[in-house]
PDB file of N, CA and C in Angstrom:
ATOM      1  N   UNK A   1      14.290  -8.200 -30.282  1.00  0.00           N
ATOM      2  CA  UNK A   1      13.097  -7.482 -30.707  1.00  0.00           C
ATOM      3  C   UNK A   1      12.614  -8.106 -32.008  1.00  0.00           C
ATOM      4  N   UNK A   2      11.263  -8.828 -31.916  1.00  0.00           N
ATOM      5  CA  UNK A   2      10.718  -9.013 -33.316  1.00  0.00           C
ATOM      6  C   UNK A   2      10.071  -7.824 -34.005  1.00  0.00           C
ATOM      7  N   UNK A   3      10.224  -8.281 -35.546  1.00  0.00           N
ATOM      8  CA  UNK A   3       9.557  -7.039 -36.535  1.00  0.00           C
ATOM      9  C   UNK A   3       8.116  -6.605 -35.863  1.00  0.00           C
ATOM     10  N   UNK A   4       7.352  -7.299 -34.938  1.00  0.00           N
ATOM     11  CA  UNK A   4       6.424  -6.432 -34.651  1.00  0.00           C
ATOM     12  C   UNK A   4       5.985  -5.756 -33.291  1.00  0.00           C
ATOM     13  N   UNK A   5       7.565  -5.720 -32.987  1.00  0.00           N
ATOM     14  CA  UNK A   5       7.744  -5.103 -31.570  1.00  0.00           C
ATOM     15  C   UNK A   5       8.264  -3.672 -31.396  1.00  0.00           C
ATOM     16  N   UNK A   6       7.712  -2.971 -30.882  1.00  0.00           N
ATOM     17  CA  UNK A   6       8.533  -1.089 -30.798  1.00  0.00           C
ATOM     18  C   UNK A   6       9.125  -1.067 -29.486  1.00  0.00           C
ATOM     19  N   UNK A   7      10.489   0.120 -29.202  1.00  0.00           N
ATOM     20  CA  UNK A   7      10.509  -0.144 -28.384  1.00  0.00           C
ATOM     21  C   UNK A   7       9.969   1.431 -27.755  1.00  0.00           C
ATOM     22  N   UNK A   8       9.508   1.083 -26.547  1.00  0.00           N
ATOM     23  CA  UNK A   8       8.849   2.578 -25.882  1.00  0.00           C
ATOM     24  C   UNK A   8       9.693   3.092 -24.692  1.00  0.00           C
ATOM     25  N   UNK A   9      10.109   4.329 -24.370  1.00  0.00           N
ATOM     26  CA  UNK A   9      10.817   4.818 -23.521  1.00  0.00           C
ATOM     27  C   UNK A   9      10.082   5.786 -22.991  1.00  0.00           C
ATOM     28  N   UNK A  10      10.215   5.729 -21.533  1.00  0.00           N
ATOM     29  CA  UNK A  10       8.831   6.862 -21.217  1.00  0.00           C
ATOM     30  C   UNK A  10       9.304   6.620 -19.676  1.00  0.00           C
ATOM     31  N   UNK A  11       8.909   8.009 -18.650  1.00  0.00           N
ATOM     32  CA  UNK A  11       9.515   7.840 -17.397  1.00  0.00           C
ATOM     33  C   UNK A  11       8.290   7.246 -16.591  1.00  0.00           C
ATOM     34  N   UNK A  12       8.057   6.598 -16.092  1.00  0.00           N
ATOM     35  CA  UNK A  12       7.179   6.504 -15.159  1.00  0.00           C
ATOM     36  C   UNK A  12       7.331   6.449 -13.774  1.00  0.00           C
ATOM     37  N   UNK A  13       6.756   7.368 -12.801  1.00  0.00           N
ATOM     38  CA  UNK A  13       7.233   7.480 -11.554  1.00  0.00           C
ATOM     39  C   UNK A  13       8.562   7.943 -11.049  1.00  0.00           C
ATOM     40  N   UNK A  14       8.780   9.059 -12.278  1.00  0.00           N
ATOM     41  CA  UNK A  14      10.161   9.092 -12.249  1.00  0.00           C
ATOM     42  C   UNK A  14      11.363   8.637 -12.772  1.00  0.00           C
ATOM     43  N   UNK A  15      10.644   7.168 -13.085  1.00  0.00           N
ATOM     44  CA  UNK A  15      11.937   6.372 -12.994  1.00  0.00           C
ATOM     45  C   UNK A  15      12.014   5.854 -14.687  1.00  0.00           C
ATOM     46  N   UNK A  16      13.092   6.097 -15.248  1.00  0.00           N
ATOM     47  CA  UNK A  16      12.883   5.817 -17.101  1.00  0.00           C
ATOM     48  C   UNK A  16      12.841   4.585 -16.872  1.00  0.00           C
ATOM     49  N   UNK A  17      12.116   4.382 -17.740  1.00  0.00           N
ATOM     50  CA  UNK A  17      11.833   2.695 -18.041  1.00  0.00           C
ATOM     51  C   UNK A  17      11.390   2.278 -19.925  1.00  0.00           C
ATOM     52  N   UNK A  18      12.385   1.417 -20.151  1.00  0.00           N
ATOM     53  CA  UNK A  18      11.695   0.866 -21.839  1.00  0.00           C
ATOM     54  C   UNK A  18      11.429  -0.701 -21.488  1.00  0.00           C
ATOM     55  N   UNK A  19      10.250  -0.519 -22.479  1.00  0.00           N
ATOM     56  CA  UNK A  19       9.779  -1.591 -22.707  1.00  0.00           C
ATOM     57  C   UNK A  19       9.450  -1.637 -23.953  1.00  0.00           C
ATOM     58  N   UNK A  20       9.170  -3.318 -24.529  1.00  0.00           N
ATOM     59  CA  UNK A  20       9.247  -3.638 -25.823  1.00  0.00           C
ATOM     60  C   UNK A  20       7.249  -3.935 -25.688  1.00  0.00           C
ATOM     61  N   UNK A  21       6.800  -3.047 -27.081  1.00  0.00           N
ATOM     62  CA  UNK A  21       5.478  -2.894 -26.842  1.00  0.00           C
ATOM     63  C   UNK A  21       4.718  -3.949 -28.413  1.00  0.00           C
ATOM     64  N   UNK A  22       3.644  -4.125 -28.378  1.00  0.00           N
ATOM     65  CA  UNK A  22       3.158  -4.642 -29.902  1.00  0.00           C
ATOM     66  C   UNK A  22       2.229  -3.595 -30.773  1.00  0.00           C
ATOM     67  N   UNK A  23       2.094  -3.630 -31.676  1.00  0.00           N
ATOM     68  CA  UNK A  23       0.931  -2.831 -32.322  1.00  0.00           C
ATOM     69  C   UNK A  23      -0.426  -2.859 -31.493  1.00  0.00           C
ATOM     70  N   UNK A  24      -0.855  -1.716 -31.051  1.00  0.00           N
ATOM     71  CA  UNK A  24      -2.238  -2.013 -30.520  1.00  0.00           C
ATOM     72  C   UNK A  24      -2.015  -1.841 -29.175  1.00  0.00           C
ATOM     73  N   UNK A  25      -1.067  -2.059 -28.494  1.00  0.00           N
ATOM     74  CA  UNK A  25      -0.902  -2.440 -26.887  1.00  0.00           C
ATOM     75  C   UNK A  25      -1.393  -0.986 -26.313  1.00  0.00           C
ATOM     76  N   UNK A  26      -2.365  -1.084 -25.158  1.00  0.00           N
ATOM     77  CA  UNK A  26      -2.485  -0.047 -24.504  1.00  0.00           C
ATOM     78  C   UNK A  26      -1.853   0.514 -23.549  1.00  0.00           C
ATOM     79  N   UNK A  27      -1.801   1.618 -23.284  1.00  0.00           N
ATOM     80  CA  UNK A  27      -0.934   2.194 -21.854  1.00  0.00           C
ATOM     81  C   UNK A  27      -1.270   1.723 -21.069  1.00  0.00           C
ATOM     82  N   UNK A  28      -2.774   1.036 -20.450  1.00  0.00           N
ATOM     83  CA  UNK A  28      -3.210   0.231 -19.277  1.00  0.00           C
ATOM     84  C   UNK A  28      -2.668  -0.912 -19.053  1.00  0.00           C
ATOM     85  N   UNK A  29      -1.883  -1.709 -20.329  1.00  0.00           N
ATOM     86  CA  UNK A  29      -1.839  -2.892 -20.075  1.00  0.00           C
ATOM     87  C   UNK A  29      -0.276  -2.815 -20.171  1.00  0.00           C
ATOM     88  N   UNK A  30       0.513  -1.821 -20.804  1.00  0.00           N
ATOM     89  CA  UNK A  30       1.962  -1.568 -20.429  1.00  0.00           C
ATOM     90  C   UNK A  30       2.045  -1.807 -18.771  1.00  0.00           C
ATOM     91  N   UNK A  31       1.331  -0.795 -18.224  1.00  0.00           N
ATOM     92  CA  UNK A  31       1.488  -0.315 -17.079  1.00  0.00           C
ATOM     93  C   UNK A  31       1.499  -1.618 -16.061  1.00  0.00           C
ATOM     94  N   UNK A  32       0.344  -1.884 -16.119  1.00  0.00           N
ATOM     95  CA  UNK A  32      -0.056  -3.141 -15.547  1.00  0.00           C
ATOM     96  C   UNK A  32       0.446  -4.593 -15.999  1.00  0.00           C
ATOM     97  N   UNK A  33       0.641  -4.928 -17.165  1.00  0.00           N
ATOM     98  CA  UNK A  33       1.646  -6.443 -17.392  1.00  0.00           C
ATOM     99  C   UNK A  33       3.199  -6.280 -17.785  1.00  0.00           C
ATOM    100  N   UNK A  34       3.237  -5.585 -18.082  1.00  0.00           N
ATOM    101  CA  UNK A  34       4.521  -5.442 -18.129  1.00  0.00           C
ATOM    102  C   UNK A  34       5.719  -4.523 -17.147  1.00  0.00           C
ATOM    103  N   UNK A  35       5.345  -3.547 -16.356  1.00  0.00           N
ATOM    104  CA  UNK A  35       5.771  -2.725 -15.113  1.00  0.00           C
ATOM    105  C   UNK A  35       5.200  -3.304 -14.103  1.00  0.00           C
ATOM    106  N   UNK A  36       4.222  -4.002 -13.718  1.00  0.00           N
ATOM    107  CA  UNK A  36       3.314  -4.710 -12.707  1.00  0.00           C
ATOM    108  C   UNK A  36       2.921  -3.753 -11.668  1.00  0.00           C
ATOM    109  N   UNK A  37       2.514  -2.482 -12.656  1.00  0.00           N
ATOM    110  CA  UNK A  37       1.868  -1.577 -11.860  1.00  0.00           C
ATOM    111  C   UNK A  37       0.198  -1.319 -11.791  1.00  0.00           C
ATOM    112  N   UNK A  38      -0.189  -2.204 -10.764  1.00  0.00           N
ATOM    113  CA  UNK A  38      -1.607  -2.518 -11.139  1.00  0.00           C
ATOM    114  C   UNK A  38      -2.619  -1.770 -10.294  1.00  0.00           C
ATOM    115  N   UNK A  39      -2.109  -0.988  -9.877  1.00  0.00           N
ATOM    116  CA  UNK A  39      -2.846  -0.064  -9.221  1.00  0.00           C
ATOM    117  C   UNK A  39      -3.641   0.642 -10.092  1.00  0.00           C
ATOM    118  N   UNK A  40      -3.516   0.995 -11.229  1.00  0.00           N
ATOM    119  CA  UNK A  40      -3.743   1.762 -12.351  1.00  0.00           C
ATOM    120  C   UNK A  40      -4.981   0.109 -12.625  1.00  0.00           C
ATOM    121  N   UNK A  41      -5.944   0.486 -12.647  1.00  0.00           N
ATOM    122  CA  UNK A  41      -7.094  -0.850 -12.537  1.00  0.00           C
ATOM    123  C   UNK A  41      -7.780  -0.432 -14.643  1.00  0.00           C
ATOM    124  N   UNK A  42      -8.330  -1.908 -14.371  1.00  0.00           N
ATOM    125  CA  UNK A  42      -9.068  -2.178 -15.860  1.00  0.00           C
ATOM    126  C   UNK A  42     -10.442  -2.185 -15.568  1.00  0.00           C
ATOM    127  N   UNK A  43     -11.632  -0.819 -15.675  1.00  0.00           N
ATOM    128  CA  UNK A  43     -12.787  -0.983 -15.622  1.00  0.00           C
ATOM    129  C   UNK A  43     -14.104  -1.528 -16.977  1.00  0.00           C
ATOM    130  N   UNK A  44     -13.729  -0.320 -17.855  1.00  0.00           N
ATOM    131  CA  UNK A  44     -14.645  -0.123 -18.383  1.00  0.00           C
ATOM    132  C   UNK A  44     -14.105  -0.639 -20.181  1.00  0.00           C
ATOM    133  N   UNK A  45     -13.275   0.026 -20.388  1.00  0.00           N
ATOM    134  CA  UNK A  45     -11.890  -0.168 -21.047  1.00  0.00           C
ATOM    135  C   UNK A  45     -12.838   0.594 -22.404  1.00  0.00           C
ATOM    136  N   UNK A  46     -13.626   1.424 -21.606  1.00  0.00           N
ATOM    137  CA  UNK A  46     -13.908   2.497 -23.205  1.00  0.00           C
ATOM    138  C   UNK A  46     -14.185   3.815 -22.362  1.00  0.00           C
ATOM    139  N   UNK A  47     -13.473   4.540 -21.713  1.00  0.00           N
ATOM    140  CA  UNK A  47     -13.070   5.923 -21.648  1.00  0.00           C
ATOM    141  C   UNK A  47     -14.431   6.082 -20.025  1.00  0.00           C
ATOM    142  N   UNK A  48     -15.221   5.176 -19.774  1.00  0.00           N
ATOM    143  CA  UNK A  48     -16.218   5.868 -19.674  1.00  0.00           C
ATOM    144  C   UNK A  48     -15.844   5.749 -17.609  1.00  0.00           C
ATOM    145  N   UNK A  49     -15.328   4.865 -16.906  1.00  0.00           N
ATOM    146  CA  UNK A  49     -15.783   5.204 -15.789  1.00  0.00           C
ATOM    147  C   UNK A  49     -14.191   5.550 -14.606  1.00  0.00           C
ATOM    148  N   UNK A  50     -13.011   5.698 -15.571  1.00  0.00           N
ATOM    149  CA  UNK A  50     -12.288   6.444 -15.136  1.00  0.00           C
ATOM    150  C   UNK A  50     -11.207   5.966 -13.726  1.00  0.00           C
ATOM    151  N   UNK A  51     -11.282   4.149 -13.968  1.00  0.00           N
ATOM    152  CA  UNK A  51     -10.238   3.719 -12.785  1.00  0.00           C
ATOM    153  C   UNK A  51      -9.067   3.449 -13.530  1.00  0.00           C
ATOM    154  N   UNK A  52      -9.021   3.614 -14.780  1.00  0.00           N
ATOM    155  CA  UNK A  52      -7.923   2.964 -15.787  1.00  0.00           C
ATOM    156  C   UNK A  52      -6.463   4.807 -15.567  1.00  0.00           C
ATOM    157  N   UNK A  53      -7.582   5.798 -14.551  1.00  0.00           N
ATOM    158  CA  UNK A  53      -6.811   7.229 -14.775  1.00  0.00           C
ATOM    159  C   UNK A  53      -5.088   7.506 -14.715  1.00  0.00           C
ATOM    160  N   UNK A  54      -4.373   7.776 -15.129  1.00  0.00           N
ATOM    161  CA  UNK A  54      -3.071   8.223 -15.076  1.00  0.00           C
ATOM    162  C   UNK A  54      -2.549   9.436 -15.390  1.00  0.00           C
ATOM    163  N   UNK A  55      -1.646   9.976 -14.882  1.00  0.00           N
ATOM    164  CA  UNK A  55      -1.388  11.459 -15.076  1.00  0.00           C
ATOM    165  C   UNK A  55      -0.171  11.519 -16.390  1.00  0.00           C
ATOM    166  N   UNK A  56      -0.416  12.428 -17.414  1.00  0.00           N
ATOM    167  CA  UNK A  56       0.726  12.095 -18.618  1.00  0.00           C
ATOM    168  C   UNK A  56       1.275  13.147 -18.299  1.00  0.00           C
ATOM    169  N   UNK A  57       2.022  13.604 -18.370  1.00  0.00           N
ATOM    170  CA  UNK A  57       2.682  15.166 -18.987  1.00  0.00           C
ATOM    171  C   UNK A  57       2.059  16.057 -18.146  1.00  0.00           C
ATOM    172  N   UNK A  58       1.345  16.173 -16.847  1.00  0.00           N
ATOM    173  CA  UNK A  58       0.551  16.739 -15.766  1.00  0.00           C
ATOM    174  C   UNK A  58      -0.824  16.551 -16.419  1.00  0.00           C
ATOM    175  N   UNK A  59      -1.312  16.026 -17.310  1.00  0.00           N
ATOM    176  CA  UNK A  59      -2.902  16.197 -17.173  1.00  0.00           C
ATOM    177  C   UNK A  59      -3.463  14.621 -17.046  1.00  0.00           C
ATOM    178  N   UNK A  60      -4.898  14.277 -16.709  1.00  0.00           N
ATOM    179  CA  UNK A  60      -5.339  13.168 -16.381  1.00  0.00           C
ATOM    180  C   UNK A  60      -5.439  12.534 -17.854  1.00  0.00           C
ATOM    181  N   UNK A  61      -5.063  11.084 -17.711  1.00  0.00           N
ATOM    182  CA  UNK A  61      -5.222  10.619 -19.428  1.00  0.00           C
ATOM    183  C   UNK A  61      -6.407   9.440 -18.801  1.00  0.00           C
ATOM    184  N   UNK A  62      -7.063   8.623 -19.656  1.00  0.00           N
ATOM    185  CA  UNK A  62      -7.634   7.500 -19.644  1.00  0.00           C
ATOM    186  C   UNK A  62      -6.918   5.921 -20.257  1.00  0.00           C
ATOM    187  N   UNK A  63      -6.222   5.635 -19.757  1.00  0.00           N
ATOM    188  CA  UNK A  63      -5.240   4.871 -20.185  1.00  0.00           C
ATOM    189  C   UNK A  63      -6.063   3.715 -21.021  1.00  0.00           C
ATOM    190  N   UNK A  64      -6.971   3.107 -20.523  1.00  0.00           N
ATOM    191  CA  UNK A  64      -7.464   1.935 -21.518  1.00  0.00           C
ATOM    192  C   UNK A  64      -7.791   2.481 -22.771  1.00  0.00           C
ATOM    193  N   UNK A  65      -7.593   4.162 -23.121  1.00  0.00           N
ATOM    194  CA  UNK A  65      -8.045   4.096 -24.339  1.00  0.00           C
ATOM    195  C   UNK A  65      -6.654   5.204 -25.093  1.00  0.00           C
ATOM    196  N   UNK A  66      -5.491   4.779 -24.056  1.00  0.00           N
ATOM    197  CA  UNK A  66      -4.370   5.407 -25.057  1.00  0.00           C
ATOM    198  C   UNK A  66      -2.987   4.396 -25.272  1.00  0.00           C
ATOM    199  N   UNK A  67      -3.029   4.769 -26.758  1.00  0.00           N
ATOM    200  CA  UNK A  67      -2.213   3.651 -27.717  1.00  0.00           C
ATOM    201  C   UNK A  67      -0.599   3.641 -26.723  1.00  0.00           C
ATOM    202  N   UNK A  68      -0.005   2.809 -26.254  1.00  0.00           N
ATOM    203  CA  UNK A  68       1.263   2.971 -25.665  1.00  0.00           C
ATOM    204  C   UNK A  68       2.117   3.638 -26.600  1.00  0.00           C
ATOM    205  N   UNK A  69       2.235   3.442 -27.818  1.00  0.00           N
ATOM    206  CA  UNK A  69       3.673   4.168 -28.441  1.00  0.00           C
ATOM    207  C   UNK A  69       3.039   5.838 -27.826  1.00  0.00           C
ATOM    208  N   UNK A  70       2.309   6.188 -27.806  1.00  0.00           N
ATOM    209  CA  UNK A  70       1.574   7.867 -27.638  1.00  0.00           C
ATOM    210  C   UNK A  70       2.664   8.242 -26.225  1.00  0.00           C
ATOM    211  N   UNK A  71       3.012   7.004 -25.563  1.00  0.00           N
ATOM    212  CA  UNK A  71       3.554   7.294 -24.003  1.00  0.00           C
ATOM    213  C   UNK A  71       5.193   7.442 -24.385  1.00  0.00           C
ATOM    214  N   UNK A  72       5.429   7.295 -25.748  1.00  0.00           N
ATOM    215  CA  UNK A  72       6.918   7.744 -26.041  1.00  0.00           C
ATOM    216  C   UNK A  72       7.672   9.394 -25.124  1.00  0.00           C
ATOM    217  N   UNK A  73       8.674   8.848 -24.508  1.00  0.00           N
ATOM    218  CA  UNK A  73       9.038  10.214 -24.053  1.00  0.00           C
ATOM    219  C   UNK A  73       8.471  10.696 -22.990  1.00  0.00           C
ATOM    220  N   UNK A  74       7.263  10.540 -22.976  1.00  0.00           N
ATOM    221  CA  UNK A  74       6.079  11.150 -21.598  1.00  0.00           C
ATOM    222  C   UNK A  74       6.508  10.864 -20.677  1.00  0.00           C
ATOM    223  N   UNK A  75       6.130  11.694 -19.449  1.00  0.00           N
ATOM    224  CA  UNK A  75       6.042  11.676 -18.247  1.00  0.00           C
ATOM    225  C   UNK A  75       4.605  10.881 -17.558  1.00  0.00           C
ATOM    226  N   UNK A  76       5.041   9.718 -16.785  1.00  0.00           N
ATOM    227  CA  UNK A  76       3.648   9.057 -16.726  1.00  0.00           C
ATOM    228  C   UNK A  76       3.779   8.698 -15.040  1.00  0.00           C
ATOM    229  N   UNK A  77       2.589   9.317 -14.517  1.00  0.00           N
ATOM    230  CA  UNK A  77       2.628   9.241 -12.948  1.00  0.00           C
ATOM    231  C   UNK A  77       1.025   8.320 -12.878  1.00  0.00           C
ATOM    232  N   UNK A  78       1.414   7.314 -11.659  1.00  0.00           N
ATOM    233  CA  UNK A  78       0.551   6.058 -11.505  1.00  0.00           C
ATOM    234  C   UNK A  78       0.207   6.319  -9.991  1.00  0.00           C
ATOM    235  N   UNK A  79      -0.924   5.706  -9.358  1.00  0.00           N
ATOM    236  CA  UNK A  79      -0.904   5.743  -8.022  1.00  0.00           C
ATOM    237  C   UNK A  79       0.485   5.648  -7.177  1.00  0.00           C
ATOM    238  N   UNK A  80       1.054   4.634  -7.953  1.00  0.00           N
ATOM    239  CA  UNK A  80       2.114   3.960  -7.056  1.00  0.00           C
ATOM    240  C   UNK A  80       3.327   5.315  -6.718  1.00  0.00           C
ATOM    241  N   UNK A  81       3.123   6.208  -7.835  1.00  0.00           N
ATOM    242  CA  UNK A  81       4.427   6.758  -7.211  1.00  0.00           C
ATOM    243  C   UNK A  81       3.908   8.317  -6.633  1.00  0.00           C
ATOM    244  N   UNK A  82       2.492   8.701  -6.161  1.00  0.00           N
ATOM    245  CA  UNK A  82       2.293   9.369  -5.506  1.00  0.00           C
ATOM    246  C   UNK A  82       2.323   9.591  -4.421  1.00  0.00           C
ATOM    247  N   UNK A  83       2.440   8.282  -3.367  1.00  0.00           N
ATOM    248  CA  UNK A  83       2.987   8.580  -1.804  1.00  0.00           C
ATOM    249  C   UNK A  83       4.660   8.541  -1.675  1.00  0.00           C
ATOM    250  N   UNK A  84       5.211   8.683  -0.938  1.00  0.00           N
ATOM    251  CA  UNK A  84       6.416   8.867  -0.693  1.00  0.00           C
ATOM    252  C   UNK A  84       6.772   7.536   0.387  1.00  0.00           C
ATOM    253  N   UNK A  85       6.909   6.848  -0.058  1.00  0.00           N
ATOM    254  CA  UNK A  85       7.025   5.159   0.843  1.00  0.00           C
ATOM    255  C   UNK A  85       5.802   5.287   1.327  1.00  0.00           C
ATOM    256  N   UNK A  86       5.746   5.300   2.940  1.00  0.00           N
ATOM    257  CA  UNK A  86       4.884   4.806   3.579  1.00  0.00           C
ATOM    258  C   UNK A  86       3.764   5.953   3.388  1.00  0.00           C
ATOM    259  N   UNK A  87       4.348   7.085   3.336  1.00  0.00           N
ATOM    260  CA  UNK A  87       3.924   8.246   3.800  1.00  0.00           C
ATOM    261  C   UNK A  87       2.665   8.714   2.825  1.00  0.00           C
ATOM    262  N   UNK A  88       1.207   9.069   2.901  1.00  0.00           N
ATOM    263  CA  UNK A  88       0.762   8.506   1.774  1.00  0.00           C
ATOM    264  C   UNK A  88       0.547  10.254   1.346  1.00  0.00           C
ATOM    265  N   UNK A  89      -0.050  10.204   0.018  1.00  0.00           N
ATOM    266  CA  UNK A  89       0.445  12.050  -0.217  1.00  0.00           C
ATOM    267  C   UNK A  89      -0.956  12.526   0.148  1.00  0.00           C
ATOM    268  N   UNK A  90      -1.156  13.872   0.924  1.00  0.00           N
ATOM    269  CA  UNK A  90      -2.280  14.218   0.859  1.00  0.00           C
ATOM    270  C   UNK A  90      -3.763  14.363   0.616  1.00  0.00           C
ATOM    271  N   UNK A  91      -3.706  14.068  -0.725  1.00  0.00           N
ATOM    272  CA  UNK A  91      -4.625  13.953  -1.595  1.00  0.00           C
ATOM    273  C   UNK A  91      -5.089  12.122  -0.742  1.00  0.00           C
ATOM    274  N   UNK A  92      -4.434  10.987  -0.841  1.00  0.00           N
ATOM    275  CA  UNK A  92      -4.537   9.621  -0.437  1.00  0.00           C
ATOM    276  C   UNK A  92      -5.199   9.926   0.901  1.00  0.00           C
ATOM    277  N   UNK A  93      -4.433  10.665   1.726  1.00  0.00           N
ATOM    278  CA  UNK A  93      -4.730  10.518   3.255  1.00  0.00           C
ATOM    279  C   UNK A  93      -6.433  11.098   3.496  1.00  0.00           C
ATOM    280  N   UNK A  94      -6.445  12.443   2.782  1.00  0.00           N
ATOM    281  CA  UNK A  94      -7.895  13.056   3.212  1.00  0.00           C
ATOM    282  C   UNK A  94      -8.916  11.631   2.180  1.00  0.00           C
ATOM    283  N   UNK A  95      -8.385  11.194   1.462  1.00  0.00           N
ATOM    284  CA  UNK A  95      -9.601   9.982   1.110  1.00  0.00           C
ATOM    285  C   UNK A  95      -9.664   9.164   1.746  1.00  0.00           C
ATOM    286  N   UNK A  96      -8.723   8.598   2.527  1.00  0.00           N
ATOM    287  CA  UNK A  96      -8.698   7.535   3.955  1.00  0.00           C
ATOM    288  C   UNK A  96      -9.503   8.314   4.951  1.00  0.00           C
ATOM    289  N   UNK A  97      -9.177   9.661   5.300  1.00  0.00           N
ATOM    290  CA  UNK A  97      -9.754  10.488   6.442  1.00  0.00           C
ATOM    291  C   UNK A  97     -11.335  10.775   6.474  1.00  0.00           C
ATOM    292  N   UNK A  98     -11.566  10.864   5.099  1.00  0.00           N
ATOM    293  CA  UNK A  98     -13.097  11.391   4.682  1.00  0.00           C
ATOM    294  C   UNK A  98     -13.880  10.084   4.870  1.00  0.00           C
ATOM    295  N   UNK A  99     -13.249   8.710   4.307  1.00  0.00           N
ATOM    296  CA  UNK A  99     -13.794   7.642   4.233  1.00  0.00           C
ATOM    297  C   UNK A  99     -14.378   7.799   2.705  1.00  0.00           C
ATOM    298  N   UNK A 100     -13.321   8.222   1.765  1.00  0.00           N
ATOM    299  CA  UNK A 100     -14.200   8.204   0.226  1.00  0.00           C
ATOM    300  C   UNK A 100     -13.422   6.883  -0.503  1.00  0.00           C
ATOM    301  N   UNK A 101     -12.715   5.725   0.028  1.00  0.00           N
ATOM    302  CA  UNK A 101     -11.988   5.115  -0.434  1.00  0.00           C
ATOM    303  C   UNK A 101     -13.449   3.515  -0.912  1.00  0.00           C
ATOM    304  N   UNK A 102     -14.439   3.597  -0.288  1.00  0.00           N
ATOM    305  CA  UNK A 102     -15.793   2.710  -0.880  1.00  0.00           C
ATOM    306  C   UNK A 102     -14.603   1.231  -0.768  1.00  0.00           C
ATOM    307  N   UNK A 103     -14.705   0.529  -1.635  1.00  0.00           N
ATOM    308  CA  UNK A 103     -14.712  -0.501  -2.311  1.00  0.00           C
ATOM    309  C   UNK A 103     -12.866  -0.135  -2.470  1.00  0.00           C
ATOM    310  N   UNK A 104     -12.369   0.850  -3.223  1.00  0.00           N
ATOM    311  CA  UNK A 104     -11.501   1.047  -3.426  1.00  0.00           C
ATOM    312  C   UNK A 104     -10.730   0.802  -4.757  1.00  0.00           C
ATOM    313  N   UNK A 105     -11.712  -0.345  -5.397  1.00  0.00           N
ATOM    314  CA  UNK A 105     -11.009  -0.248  -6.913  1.00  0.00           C
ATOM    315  C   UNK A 105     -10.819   0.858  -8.079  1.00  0.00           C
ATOM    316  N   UNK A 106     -11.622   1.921  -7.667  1.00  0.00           N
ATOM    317  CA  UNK A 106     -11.933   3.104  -8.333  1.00  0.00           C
ATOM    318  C   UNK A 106     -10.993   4.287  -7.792  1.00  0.00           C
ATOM    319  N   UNK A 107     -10.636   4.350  -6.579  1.00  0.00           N
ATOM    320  CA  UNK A 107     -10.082   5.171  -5.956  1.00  0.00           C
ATOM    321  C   UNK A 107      -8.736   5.589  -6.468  1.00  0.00           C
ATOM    322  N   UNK A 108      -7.461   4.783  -6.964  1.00  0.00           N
ATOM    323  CA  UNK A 108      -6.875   5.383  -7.742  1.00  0.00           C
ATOM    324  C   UNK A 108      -6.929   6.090  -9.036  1.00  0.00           C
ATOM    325  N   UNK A 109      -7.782   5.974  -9.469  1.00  0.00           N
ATOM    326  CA  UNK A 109      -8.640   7.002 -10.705  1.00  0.00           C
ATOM    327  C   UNK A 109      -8.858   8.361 -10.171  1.00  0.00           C
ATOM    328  N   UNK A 110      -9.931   7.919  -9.094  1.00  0.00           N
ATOM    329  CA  UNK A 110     -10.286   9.506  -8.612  1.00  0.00           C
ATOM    330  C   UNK A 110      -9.481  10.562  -8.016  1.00  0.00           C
ATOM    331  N   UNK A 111      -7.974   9.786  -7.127  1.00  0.00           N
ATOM    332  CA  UNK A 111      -6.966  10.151  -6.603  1.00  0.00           C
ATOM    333  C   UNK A 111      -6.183  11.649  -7.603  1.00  0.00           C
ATOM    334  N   UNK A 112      -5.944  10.240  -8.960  1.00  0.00           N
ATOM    335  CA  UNK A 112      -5.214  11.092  -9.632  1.00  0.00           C
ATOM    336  C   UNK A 112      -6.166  12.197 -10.889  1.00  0.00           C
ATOM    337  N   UNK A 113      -6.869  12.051 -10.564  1.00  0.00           N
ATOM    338  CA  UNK A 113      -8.126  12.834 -11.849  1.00  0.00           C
ATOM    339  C   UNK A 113      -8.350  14.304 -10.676  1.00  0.00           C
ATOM    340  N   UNK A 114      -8.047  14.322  -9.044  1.00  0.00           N
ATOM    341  CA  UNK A 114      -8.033  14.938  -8.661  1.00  0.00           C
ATOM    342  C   UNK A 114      -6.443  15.805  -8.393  1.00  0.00           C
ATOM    343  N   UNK A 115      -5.886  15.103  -8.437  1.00  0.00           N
ATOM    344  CA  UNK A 115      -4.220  15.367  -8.532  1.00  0.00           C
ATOM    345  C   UNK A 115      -3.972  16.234  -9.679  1.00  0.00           C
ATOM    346  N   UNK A 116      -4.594  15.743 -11.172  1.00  0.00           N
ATOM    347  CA  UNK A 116      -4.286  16.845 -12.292  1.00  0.00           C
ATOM    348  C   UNK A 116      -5.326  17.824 -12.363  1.00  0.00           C
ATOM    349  N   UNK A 117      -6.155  18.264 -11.401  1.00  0.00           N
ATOM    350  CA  UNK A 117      -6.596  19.527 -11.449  1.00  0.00           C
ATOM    351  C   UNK A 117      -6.036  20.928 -10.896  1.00  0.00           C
TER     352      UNK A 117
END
């Protein structure tokens, strides 16, 4: 660990995971370069159109605009660990069923922004 590295401990998907973070690093880009959980997408990267969404502690966060050390300890749920293997969770299936999945880069945002209501 260099002097300008923290280290962050935080469960995601269940599953504890640390990683060594820098000053500044966002939860979007934890998630995504360093867990290679990229489902969790990079839109707007200023709060405003909501594919960057992740669930903290049960409520919807905007990840491109929260500091990773903030994810100390937290509970952090990503698309990836809302279906159960194959099986996709409810919420996934009626957006396949309805046909609201468009394009689809947005769709894990809306998934889980609907998940923490």
């Amino acid at each position: 660990m260099d002097l300008n590295t923290h280290s962050l401990t935080m469960a995601v998907n269940g599953r504890r995971v640390s990683v060594e973070i820098e000053p500044g690093e966002l939860l979007v880009d934890v998630l995504r370069d360093r867990l290679g959980l990229t489902g969790t997408k990079i839109g707007c990267s200023e709060g405003e159109c909501g594919t960057c969404t992740v669930i903290m502690d049960g409520r919807a966060v905007l990840s491109c605009l929260v500091p990773a050390f903030r994810a100390e300890g937290r509970e952090i749920l990503t698309i990836e660990g809302l279906s159960d293997g194959d099986t996709l969770h409810p919420l996934q299936q009626a957006f396949v069923e309805q046909g609201a999945v468009q394009c689809g880069y947005c769709t894990p945002g809306f998934i889980l922004s609907a998940k923490a209501l």
